[in-house]
PDB file of N, CA and C in Angstrom:
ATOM      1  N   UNK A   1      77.823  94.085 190.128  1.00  0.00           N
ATOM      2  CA  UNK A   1      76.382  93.927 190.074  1.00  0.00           C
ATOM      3  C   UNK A   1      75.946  93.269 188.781  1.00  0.00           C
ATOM      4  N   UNK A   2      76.437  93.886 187.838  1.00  0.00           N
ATOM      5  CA  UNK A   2      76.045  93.091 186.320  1.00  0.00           C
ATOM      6  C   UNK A   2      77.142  92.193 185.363  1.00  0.00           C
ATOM      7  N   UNK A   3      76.389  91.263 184.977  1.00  0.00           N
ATOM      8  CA  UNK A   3      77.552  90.080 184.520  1.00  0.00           C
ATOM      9  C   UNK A   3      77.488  90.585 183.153  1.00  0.00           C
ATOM     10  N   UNK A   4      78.704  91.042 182.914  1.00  0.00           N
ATOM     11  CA  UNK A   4      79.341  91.311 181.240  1.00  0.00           C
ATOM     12  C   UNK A   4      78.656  90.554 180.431  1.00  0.00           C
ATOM     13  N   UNK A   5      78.780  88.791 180.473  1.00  0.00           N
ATOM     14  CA  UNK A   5      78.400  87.883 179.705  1.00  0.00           C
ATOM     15  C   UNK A   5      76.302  87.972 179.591  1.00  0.00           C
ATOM     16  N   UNK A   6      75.911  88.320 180.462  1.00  0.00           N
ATOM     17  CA  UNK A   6      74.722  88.482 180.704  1.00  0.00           C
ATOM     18  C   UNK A   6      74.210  89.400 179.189  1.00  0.00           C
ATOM     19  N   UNK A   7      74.951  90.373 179.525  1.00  0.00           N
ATOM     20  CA  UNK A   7      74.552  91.339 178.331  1.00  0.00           C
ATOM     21  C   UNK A   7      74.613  90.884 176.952  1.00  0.00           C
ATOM     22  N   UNK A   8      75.312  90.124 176.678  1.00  0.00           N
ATOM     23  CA  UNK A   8      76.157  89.545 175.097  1.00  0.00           C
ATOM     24  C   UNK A   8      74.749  88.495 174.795  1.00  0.00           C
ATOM     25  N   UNK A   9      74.391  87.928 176.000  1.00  0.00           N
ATOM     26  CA  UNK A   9      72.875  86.692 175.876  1.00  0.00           C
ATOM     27  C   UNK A   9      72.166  87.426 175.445  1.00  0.00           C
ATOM     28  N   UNK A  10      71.207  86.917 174.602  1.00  0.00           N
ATOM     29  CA  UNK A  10      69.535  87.176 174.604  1.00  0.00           C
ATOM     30  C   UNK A  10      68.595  87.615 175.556  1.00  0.00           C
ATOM     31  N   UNK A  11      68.575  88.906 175.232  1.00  0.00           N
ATOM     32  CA  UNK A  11      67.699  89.697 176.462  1.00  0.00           C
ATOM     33  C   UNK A  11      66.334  88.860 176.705  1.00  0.00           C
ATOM     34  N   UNK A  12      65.577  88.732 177.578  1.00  0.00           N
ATOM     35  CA  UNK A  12      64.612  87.986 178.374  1.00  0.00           C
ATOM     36  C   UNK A  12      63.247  89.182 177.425  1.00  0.00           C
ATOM     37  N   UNK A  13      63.303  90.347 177.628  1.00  0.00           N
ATOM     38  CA  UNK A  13      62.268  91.609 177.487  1.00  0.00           C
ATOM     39  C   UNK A  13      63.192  92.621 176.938  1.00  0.00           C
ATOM     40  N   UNK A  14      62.046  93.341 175.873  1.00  0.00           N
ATOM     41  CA  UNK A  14      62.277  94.449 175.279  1.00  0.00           C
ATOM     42  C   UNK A  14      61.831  95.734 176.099  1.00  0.00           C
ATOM     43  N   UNK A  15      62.069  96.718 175.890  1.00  0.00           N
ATOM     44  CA  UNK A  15      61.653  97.281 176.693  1.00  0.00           C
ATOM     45  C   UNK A  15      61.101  98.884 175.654  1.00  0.00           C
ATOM     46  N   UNK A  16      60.146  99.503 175.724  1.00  0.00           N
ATOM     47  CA  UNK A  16      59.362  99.641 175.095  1.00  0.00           C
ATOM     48  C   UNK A  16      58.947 101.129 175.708  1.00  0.00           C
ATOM     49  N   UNK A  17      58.417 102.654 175.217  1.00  0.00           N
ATOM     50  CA  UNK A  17      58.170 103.880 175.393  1.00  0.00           C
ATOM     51  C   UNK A  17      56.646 103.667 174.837  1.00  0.00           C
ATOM     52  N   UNK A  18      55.662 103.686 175.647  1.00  0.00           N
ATOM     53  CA  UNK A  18      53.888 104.105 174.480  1.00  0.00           C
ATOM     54  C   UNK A  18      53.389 104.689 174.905  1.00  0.00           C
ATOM     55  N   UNK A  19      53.453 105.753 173.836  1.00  0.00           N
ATOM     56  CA  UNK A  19      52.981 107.229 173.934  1.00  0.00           C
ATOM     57  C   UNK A  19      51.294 107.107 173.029  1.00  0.00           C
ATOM     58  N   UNK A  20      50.240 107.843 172.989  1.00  0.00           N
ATOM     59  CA  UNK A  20      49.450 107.584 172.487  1.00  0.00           C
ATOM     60  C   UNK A  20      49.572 109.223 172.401  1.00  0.00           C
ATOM     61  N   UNK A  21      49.042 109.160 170.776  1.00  0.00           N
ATOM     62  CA  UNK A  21      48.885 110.521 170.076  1.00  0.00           C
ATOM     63  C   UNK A  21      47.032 110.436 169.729  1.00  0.00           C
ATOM     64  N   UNK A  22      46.819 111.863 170.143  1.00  0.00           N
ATOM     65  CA  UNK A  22      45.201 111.589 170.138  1.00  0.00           C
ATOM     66  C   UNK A  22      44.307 110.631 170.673  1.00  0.00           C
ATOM     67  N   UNK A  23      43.055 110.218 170.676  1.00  0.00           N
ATOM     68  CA  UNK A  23      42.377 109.474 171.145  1.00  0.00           C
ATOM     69  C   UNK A  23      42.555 108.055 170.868  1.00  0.00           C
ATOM     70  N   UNK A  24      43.030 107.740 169.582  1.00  0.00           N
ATOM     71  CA  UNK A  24      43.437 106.556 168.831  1.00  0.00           C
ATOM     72  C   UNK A  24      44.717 105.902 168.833  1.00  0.00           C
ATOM     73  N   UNK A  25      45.610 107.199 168.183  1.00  0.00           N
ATOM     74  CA  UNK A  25      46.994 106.594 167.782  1.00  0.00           C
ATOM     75  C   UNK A  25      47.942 106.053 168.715  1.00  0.00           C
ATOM     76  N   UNK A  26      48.559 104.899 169.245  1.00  0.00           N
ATOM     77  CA  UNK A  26      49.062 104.581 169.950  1.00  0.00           C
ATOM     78  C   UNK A  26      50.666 103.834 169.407  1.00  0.00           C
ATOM     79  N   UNK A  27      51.248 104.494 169.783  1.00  0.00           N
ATOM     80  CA  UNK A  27      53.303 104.471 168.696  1.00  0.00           C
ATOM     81  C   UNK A  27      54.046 103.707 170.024  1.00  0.00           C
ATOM     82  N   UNK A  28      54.301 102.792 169.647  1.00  0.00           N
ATOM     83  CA  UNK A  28      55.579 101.638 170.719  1.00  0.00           C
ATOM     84  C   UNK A  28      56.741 102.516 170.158  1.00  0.00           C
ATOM     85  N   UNK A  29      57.871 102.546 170.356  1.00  0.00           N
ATOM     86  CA  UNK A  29      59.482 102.772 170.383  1.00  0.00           C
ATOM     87  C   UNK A  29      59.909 102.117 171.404  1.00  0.00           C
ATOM     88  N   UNK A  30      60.890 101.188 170.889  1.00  0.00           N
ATOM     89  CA  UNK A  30      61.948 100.564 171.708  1.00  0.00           C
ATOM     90  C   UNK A  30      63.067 101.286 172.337  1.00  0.00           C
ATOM     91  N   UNK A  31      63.227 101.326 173.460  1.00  0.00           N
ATOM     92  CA  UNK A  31      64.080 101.968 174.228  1.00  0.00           C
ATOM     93  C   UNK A  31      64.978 101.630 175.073  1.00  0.00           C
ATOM     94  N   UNK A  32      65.022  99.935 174.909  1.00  0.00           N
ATOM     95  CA  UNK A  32      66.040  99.193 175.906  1.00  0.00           C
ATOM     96  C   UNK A  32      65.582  97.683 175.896  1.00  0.00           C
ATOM     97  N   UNK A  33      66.550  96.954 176.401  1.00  0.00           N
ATOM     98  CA  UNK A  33      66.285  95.461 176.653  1.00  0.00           C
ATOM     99  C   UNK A  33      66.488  94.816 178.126  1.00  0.00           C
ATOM    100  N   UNK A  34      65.932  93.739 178.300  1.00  0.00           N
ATOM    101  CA  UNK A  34      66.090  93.525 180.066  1.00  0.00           C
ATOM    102  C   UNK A  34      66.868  92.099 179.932  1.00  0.00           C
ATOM    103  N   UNK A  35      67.749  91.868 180.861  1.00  0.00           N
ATOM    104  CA  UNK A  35      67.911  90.537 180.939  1.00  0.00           C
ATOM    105  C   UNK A  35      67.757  90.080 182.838  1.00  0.00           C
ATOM    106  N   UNK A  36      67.659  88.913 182.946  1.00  0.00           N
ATOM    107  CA  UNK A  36      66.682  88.276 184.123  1.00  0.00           C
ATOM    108  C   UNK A  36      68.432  88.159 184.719  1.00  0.00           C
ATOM    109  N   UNK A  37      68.641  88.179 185.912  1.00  0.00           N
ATOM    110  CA  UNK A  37      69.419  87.889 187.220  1.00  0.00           C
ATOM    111  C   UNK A  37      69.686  86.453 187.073  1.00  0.00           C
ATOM    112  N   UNK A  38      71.090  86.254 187.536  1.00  0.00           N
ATOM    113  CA  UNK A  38      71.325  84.361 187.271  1.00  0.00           C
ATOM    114  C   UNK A  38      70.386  84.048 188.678  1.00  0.00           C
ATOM    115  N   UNK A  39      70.108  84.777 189.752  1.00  0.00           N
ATOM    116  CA  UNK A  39      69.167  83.895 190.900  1.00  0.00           C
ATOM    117  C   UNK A  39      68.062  84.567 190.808  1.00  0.00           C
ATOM    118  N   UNK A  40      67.469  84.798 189.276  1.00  0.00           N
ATOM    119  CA  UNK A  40      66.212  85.012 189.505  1.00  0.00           C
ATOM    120  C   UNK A  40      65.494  86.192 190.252  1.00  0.00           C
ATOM    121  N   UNK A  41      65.941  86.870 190.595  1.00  0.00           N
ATOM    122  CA  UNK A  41      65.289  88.201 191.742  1.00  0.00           C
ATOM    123  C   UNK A  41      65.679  89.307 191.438  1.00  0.00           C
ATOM    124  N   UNK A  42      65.702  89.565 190.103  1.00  0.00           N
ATOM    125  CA  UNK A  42      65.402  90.843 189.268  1.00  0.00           C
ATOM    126  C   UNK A  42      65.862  91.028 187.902  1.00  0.00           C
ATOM    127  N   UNK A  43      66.016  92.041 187.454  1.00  0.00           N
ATOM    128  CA  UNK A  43      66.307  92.271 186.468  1.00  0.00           C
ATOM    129  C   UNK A  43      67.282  93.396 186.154  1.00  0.00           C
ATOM    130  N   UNK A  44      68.263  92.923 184.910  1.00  0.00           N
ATOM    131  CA  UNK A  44      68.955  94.316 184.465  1.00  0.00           C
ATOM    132  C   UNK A  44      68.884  95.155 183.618  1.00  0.00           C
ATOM    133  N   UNK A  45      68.632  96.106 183.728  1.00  0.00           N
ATOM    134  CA  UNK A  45      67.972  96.855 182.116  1.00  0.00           C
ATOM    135  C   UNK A  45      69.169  97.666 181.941  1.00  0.00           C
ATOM    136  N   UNK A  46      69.544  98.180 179.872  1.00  0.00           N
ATOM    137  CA  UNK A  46      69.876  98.753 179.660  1.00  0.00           C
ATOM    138  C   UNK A  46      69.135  99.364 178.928  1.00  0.00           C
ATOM    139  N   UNK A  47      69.258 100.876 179.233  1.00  0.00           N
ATOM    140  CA  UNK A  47      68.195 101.682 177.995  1.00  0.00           C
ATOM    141  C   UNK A  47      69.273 102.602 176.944  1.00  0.00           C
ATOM    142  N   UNK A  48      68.586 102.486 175.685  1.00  0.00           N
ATOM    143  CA  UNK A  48      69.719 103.449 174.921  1.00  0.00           C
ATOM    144  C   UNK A  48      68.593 104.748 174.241  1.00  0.00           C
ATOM    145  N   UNK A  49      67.703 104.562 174.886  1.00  0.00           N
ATOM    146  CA  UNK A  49      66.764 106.360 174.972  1.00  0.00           C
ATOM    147  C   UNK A  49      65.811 106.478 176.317  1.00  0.00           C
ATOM    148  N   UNK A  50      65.286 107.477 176.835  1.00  0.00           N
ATOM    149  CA  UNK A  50      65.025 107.571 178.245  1.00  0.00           C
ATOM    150  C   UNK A  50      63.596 107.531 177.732  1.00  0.00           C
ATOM    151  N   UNK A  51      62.147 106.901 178.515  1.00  0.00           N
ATOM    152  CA  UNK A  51      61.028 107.290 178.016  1.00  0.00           C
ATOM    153  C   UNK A  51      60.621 108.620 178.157  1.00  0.00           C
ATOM    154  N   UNK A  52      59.845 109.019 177.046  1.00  0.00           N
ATOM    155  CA  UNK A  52      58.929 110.519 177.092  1.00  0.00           C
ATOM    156  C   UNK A  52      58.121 110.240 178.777  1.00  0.00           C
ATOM    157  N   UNK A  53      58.032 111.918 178.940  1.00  0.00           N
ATOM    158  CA  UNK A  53      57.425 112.342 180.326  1.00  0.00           C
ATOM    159  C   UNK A  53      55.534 111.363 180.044  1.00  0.00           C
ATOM    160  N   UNK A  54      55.224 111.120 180.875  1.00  0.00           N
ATOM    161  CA  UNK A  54      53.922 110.525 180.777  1.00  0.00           C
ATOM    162  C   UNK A  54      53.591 109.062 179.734  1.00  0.00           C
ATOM    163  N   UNK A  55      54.751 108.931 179.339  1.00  0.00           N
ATOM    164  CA  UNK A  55      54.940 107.955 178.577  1.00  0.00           C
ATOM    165  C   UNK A  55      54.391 106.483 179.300  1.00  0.00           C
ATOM    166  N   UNK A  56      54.013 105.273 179.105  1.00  0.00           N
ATOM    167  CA  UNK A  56      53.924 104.050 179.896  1.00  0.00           C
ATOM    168  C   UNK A  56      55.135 103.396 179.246  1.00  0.00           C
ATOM    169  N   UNK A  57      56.084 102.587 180.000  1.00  0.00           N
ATOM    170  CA  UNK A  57      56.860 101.711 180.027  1.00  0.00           C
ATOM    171  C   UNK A  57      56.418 100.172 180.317  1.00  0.00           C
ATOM    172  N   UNK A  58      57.171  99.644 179.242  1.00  0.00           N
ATOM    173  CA  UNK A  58      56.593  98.257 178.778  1.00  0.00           C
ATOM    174  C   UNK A  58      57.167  97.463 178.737  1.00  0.00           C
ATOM    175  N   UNK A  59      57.586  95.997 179.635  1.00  0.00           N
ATOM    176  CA  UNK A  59      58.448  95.130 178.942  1.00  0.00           C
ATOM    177  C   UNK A  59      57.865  94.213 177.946  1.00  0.00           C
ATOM    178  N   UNK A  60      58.200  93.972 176.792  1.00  0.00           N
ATOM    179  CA  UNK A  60      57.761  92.265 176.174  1.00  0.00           C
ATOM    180  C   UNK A  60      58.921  91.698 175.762  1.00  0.00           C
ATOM    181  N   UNK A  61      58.206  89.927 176.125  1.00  0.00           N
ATOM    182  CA  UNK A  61      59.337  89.616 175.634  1.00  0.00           C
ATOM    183  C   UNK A  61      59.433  88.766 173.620  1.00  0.00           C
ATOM    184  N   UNK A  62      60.855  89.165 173.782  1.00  0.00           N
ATOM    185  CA  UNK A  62      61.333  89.517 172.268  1.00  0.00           C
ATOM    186  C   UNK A  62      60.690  88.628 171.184  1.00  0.00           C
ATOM    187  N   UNK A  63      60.129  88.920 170.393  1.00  0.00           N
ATOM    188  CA  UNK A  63      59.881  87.709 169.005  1.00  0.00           C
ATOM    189  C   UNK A  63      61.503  87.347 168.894  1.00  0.00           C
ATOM    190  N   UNK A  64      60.932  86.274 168.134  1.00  0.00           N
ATOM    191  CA  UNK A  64      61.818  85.223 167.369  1.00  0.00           C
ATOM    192  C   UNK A  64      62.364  86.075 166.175  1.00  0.00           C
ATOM    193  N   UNK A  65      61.940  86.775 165.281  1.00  0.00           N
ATOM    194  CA  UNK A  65      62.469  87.757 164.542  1.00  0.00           C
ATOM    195  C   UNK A  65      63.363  88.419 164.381  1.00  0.00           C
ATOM    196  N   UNK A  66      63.291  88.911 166.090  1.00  0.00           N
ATOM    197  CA  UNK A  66      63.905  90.199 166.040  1.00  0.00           C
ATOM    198  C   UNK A  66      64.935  89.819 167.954  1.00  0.00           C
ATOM    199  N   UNK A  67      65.119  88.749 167.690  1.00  0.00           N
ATOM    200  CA  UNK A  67      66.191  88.145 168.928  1.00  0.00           C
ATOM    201  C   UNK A  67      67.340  88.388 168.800  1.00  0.00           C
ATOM    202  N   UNK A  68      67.930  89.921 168.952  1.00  0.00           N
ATOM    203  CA  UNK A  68      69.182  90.112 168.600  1.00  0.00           C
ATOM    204  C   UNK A  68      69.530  90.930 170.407  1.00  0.00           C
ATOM    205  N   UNK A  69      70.807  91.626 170.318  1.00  0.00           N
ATOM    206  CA  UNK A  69      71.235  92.028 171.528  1.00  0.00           C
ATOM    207  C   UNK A  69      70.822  93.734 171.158  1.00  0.00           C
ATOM    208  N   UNK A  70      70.396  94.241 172.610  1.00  0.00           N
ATOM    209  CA  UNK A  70      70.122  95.749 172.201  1.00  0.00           C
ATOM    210  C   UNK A  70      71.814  96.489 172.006  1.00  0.00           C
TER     211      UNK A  70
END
């Protein structure tokens, strides 16, 4: 199902836990990276923390910065 080499590339999307504390505070944590299917019709995610219960899950995709492999 998943291409070894896929993973070693530049993930497509980060993948992201946002929890909002109080009415205001709103905290991203990264929790995984996605990379796109060679035919296009989905995606593979690896996560290396699970999101918090009620949490929203987020993909973006990666700055230039921070374009490394999860």
């Amino acid at each position: 199902m998943s291409n070894t080499k896929a993973i070693k590339a530049v993930p497509a999307y980060r993948i992201y836990c946002v929890s909002k504390i109080g009415d205001k505070k709103t905290v991203w944590q990264e929790i995984g990276a996605a990379w796109k299917h060679k035919d296009g019709k989905g995606l593979g995610l690896q996560f290396k923390a699970l999101p918090l219960a009620g949490a929203e899950v987020v993909l973006r995709a990666p700055s230039a910065k921070k374009a490394t492999t999860a």
